[in-house]
Protein backbone atom coordinates (compact mmCIF):
# COMPACT_ATOMS: atom_id res chain seq x y z
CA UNK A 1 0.00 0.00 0.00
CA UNK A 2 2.96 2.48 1.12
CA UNK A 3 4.49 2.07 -2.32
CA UNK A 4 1.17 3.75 -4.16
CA UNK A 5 1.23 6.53 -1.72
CA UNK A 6 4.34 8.25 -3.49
CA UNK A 7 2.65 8.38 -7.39
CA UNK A 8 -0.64 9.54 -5.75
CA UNK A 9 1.23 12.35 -3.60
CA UNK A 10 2.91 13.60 -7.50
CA UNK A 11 -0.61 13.37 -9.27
CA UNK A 12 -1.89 16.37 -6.36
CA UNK A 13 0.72 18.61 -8.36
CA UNK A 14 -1.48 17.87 -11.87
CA UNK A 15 -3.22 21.87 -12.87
CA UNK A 16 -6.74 19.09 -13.45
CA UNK A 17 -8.61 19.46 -10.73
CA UNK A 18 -10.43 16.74 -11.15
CA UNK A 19 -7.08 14.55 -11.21
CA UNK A 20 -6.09 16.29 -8.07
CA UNK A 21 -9.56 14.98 -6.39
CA UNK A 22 -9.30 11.90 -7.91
CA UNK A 23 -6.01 11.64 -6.24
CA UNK A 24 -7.32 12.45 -2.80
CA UNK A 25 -9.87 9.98 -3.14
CA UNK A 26 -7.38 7.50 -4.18
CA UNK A 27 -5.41 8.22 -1.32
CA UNK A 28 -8.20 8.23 1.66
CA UNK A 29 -9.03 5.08 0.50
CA UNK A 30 -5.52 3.80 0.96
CA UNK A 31 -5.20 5.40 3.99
CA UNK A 32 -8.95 3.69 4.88
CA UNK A 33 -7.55 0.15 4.37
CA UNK A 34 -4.25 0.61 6.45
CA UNK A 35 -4.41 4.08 8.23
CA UNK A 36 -1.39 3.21 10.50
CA UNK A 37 1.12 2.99 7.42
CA UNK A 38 -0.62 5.39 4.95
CA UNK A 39 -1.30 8.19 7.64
CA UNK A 40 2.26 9.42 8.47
CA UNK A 41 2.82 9.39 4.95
CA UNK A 42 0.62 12.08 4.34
CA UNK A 43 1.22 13.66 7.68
CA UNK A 44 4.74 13.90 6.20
CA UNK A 45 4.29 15.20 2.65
CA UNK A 46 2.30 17.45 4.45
CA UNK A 47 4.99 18.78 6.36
CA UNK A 48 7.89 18.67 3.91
CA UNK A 49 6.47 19.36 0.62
CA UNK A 50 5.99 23.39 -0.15
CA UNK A 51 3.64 22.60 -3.05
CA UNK A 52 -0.02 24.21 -1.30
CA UNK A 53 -1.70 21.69 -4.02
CA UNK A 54 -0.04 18.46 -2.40
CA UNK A 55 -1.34 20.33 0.83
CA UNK A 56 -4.20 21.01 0.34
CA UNK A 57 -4.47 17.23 -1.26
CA UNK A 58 -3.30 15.78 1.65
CA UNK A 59 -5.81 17.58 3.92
CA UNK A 60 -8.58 16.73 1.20
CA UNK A 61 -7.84 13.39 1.54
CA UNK A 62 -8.09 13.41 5.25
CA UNK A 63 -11.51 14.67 4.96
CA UNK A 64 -12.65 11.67 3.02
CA UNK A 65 -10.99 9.62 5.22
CA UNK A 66 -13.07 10.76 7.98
CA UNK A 67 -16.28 10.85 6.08
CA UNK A 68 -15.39 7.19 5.14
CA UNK A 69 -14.64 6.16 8.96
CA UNK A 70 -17.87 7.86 10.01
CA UNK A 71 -19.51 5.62 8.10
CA UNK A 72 -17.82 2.88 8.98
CA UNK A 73 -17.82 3.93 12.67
CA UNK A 74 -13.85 3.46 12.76
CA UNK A 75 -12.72 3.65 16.70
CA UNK A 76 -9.87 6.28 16.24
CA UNK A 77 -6.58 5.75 18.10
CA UNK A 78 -4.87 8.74 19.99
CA UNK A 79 -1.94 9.13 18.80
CA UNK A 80 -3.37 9.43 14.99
CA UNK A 81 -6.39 11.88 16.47
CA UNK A 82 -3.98 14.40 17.92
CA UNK A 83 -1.79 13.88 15.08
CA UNK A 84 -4.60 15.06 12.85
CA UNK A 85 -5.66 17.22 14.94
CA UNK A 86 -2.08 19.19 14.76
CA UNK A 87 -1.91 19.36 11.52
CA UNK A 88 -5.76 21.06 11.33
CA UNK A 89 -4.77 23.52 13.49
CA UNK A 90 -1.53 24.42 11.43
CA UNK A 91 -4.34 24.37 8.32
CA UNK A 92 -6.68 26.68 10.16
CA UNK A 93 -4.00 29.57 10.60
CA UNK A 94 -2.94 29.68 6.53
CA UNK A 95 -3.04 32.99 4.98
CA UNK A 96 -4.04 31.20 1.78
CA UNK A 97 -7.92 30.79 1.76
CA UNK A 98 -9.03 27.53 0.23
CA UNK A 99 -6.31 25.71 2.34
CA UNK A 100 -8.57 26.98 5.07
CA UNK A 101 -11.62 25.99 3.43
CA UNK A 102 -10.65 22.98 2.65
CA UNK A 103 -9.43 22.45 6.43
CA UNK A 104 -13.09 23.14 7.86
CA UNK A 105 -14.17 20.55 5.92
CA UNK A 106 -12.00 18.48 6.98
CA UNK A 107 -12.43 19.81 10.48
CA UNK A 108 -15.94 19.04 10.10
CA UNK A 109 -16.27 15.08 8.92
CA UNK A 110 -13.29 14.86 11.79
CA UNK A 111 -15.98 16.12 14.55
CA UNK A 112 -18.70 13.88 12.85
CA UNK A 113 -16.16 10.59 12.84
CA UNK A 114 -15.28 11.37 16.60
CA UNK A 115 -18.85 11.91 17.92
CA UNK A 116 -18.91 9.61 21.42
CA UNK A 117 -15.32 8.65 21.16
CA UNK A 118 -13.86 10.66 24.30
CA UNK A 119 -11.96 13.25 22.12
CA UNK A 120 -13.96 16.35 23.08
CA UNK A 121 -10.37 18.08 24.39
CA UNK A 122 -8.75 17.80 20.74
CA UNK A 123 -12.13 19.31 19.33
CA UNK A 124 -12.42 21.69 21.49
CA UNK A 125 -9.26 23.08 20.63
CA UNK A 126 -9.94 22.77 16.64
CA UNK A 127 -13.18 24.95 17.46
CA UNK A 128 -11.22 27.40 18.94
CA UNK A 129 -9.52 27.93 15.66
CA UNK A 130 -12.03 27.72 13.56
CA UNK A 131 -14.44 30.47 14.98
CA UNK A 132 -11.71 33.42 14.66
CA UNK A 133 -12.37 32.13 10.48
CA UNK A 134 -16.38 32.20 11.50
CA UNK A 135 -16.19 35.52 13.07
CA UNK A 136 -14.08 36.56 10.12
CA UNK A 137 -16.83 36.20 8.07
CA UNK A 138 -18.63 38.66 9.09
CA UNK A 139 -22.19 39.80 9.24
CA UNK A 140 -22.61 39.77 5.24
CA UNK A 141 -23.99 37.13 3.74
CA UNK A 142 -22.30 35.10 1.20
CA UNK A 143 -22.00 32.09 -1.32
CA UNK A 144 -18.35 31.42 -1.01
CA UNK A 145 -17.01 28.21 -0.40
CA UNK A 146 -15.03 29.54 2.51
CA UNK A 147 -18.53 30.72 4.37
CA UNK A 148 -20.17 27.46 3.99
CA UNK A 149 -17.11 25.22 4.77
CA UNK A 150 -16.77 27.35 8.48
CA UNK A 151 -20.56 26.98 8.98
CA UNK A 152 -20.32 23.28 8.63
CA UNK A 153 -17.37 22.96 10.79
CA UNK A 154 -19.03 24.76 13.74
CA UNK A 155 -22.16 23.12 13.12
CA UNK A 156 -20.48 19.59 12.92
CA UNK A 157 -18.83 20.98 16.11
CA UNK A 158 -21.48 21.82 17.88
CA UNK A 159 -23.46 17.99 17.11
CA UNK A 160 -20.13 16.68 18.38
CA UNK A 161 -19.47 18.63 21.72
CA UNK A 162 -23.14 19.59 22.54
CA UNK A 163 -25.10 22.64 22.48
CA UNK A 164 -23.66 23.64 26.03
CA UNK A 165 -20.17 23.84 24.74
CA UNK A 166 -21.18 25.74 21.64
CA UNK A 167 -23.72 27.96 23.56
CA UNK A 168 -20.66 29.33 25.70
CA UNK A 169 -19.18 30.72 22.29
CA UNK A 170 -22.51 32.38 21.36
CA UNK A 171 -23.30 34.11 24.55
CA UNK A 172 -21.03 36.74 24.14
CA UNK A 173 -22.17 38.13 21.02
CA UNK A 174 -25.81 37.26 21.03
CA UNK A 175 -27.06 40.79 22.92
CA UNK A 176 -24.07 43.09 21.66
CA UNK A 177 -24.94 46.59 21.10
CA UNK A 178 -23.86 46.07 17.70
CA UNK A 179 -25.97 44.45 14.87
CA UNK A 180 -23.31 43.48 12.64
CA UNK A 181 -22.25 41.57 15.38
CA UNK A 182 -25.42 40.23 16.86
CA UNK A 183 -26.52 38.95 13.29
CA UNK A 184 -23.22 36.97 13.22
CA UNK A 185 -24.23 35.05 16.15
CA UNK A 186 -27.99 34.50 16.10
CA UNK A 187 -28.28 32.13 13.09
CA UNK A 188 -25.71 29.56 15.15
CA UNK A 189 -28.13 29.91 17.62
CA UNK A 190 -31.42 29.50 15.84
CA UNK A 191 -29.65 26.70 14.27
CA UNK A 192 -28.62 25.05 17.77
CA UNK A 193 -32.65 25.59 19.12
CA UNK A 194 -33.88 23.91 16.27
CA UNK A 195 -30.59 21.40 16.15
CA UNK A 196 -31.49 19.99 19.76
CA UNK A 197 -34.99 20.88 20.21
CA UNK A 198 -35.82 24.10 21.56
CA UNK A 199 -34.17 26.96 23.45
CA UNK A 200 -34.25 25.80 26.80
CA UNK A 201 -32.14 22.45 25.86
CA UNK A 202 -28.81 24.97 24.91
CA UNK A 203 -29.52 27.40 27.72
CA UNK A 204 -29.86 25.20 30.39
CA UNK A 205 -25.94 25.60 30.93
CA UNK A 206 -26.73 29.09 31.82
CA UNK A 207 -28.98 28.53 34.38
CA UNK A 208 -28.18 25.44 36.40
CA UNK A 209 -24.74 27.00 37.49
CA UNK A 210 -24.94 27.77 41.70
CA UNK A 211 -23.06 29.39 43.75
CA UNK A 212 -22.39 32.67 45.01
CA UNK A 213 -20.85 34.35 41.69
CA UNK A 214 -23.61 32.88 39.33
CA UNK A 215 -26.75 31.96 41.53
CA UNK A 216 -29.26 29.23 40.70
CA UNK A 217 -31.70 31.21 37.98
CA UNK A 218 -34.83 30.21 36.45
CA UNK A 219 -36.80 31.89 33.55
């Protein structure tokens, strides 16, 4: 299998971008059928090759990889989860844009493939670089690729770490003075109330906190 990996990693230099994706798809599927020898191969050519099309490839092809194990409810080990997880967040910080885009897909069929697997900590983390690129945005609404990549990640996010996680991100732009700001924020949360059934469901990490800093409070 390791001996395909190399000829796949040259075809994500091809100008076809349907080659390129082809490629990607070729190498998920390798990496499917024996992740522990095909993974740090593209965890590598990640980190040595310049080219941002084998990059981006290589993150592409993660992304299927996780929409595959998803499906195939694949039990992820550690050491490849924070692995992954490193290189998203080096992804997530890239000046060029659809290496970004591409990573919150990637980010997002990760959180999907991890749902119940006791990795909330490395997602956590991913969601705290992807919603600087959601609040980046803006309140404007667009078709870009970009937009509706980071809207699936945090939404993917949220179904993986719960509305009360995601609600804690929300809460402190949902009343701002501003309206730019405020319409930002609301659809995540209109999305989350209809997501898990209702308002009370994602505020109910507001008000069962006690003590003398944030008494008990009830609606």
């Amino acid at each position: 299998m390791e001996t395909h990996v190399g000829p796949l990693l040259s075809v994500l230099q091809q100008s076809d971008r349907s080659m390129r994706i082809a490629a990607a798809v070729a190498l998920a599927i390798a990496a499917a059928q024996d992740l522990g020898s095909v993974l740090p191969l593209l965890l590598d050519a990640y980190v040595t090759e310049e080219d941002k099309h084998i990059q981006t490839g290589v993150i592409k092809a993660i992304g299927f990889l996780c929409s595959f194990s998803g499906a195939m409810k694949r039990v992820w080990d550690p050491v490849q989860v924070y692995a992954v997880t490193r290189l998203l967040e080096s992804a997530l910080v890239e000046r060029y844009e659809t290496h970004r885009q591409v990573a919150c897909e990637t980010v997002g069929h990760f959180a999907l493939a991890l749902v119940d697997q006791g990795y909330e900590e490395a997602l956590v983390h991913l969601l705290n670089h992807v919603w600087p690129n959601y609040i980046a945005l803006g309140a404007e609404v667009s078709d870009s690729h970009l937009t509706h990549a980071v809207e699936f990640a945090v939404r993917a996010l949220g179904v993986a770490l719960g509305a009360g996680v995601l609600h804690q991100y929300l809460t402190q732009g949902l009343f701002h003075p501003a309206k730019a700001v405020r319409g930002l924020y609301w659809p995540v949360q209109r999305w989350l109330g209809d997501y898990f059934g209702g308002m009370s469901s994602s505020s109910s990490c507001l008000f069962a906190l006690a003590g003398p800093e944030c008494p008990e409070a009830c609606l």
